[in-house]
C-alpha atoms as a PDB file:
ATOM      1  CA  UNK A   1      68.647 133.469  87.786  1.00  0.00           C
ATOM      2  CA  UNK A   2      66.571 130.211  87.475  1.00  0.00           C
ATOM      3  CA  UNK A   3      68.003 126.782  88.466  1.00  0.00           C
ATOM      4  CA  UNK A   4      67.318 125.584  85.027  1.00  0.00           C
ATOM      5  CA  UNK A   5      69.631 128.479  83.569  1.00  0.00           C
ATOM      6  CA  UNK A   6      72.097 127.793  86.400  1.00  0.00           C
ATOM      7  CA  UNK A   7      72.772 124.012  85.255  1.00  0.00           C
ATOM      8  CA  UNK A   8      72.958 125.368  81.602  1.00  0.00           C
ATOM      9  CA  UNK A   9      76.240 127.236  82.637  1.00  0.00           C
ATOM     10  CA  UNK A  10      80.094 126.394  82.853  1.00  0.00           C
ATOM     11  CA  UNK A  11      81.882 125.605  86.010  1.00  0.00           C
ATOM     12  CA  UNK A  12      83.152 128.134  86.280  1.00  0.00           C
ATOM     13  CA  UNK A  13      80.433 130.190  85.497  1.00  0.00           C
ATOM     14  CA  UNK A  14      78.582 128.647  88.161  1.00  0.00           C
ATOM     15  CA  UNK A  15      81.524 129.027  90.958  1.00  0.00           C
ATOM     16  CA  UNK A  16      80.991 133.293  89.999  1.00  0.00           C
ATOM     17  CA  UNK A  17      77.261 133.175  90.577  1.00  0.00           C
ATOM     18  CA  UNK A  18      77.371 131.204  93.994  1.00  0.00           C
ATOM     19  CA  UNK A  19      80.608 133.234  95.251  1.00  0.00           C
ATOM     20  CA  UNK A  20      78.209 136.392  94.692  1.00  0.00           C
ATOM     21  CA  UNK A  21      75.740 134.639  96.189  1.00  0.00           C
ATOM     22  CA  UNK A  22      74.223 134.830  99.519  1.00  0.00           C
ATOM     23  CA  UNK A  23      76.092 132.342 102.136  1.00  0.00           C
ATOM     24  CA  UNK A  24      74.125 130.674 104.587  1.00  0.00           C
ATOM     25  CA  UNK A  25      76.112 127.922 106.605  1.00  0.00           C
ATOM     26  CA  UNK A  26      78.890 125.768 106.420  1.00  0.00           C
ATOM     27  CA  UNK A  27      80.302 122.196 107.664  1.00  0.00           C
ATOM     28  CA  UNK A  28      83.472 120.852 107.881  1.00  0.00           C
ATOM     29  CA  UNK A  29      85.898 118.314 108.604  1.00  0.00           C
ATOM     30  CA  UNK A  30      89.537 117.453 108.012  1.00  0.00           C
ATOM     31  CA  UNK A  31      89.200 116.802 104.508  1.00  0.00           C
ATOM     32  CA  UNK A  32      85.890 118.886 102.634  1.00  0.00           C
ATOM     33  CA  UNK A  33      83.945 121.788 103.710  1.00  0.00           C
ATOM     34  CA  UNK A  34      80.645 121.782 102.335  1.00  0.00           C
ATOM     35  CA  UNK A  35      79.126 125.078 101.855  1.00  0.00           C
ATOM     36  CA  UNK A  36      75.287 126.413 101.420  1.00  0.00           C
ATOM     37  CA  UNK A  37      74.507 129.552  99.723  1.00  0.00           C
ATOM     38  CA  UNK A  38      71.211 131.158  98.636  1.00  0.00           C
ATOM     39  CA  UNK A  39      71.106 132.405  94.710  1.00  0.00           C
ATOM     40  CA  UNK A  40      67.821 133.573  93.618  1.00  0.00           C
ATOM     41  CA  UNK A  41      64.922 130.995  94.312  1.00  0.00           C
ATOM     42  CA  UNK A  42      67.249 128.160  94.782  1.00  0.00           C
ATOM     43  CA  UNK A  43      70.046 127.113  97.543  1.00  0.00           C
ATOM     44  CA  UNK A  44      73.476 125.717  96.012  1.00  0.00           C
ATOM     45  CA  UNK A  45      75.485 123.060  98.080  1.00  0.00           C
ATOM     46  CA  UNK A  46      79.061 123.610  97.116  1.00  0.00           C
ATOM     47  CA  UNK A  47      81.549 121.283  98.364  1.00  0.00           C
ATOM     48  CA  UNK A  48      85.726 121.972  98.671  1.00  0.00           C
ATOM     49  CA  UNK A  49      88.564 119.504  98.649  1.00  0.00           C
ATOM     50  CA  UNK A  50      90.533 121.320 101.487  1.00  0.00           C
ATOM     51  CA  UNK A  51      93.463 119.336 100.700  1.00  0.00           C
ATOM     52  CA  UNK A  52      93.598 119.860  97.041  1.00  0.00           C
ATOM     53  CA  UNK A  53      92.407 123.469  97.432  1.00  0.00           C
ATOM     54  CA  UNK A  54      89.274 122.976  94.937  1.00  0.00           C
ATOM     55  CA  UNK A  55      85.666 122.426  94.322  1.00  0.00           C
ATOM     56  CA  UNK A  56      84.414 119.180  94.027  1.00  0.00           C
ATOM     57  CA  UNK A  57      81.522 119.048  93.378  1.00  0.00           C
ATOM     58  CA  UNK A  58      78.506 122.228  93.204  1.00  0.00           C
ATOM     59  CA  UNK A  59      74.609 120.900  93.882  1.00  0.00           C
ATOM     60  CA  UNK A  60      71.888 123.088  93.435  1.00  0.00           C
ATOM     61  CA  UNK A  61      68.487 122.200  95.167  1.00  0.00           C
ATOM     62  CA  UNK A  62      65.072 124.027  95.382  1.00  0.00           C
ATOM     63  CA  UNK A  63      64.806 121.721  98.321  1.00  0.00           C
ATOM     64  CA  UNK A  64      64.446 123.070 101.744  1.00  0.00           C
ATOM     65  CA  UNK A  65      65.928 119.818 103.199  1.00  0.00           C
ATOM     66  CA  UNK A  66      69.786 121.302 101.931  1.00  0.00           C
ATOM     67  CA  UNK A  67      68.751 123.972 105.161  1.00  0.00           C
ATOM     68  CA  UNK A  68      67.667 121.426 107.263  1.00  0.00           C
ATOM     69  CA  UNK A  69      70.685 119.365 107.203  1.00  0.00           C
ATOM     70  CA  UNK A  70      73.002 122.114 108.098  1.00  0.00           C
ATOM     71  CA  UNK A  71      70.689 123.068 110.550  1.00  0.00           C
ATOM     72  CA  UNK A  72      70.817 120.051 111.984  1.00  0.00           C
ATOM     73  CA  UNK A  73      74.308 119.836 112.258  1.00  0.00           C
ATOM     74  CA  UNK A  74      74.895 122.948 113.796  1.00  0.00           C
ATOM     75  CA  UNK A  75      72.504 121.994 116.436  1.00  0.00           C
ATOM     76  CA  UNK A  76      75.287 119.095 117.230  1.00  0.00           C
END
């Protein structure tokens, strides 16, 4: 899967292919919990309302920065 045919898909589409997807790291506070997962030859930021149970928001990235910043924070 390309990046270009993962924007072409539904929501919920998407949500499948990242949940099968590799996870790398995740970050957290009282309210979201933003997750990174590896799918193909791209990384996928996915980010959860934990009070409403639900994704807010999905952001795929070929950018190695996405690893850098959770890196980053789990060096704090």
């Amino acid at each position: 899967m390309t990046l270009y045919d993962f924007v072409q898909l539904s929501e919920v589409e998407k949500a499948n292919i990242v949940f099968e997807a590799r996870f790398l790291s995740c970050k957290e506070d009282d309210h979201e919990t933003v997750v990174l997962y590896k799918v193909d030859d791209f990384f996928c930021e996915v980010v959860y309302d934990n009070i409403k149970n639900s994704i807010v928001k999905m952001k795929p990235s070929r950018s190695k920065d996405l690893v850098n910043q959770f890196l980053a924070y789990q060096m704090n």
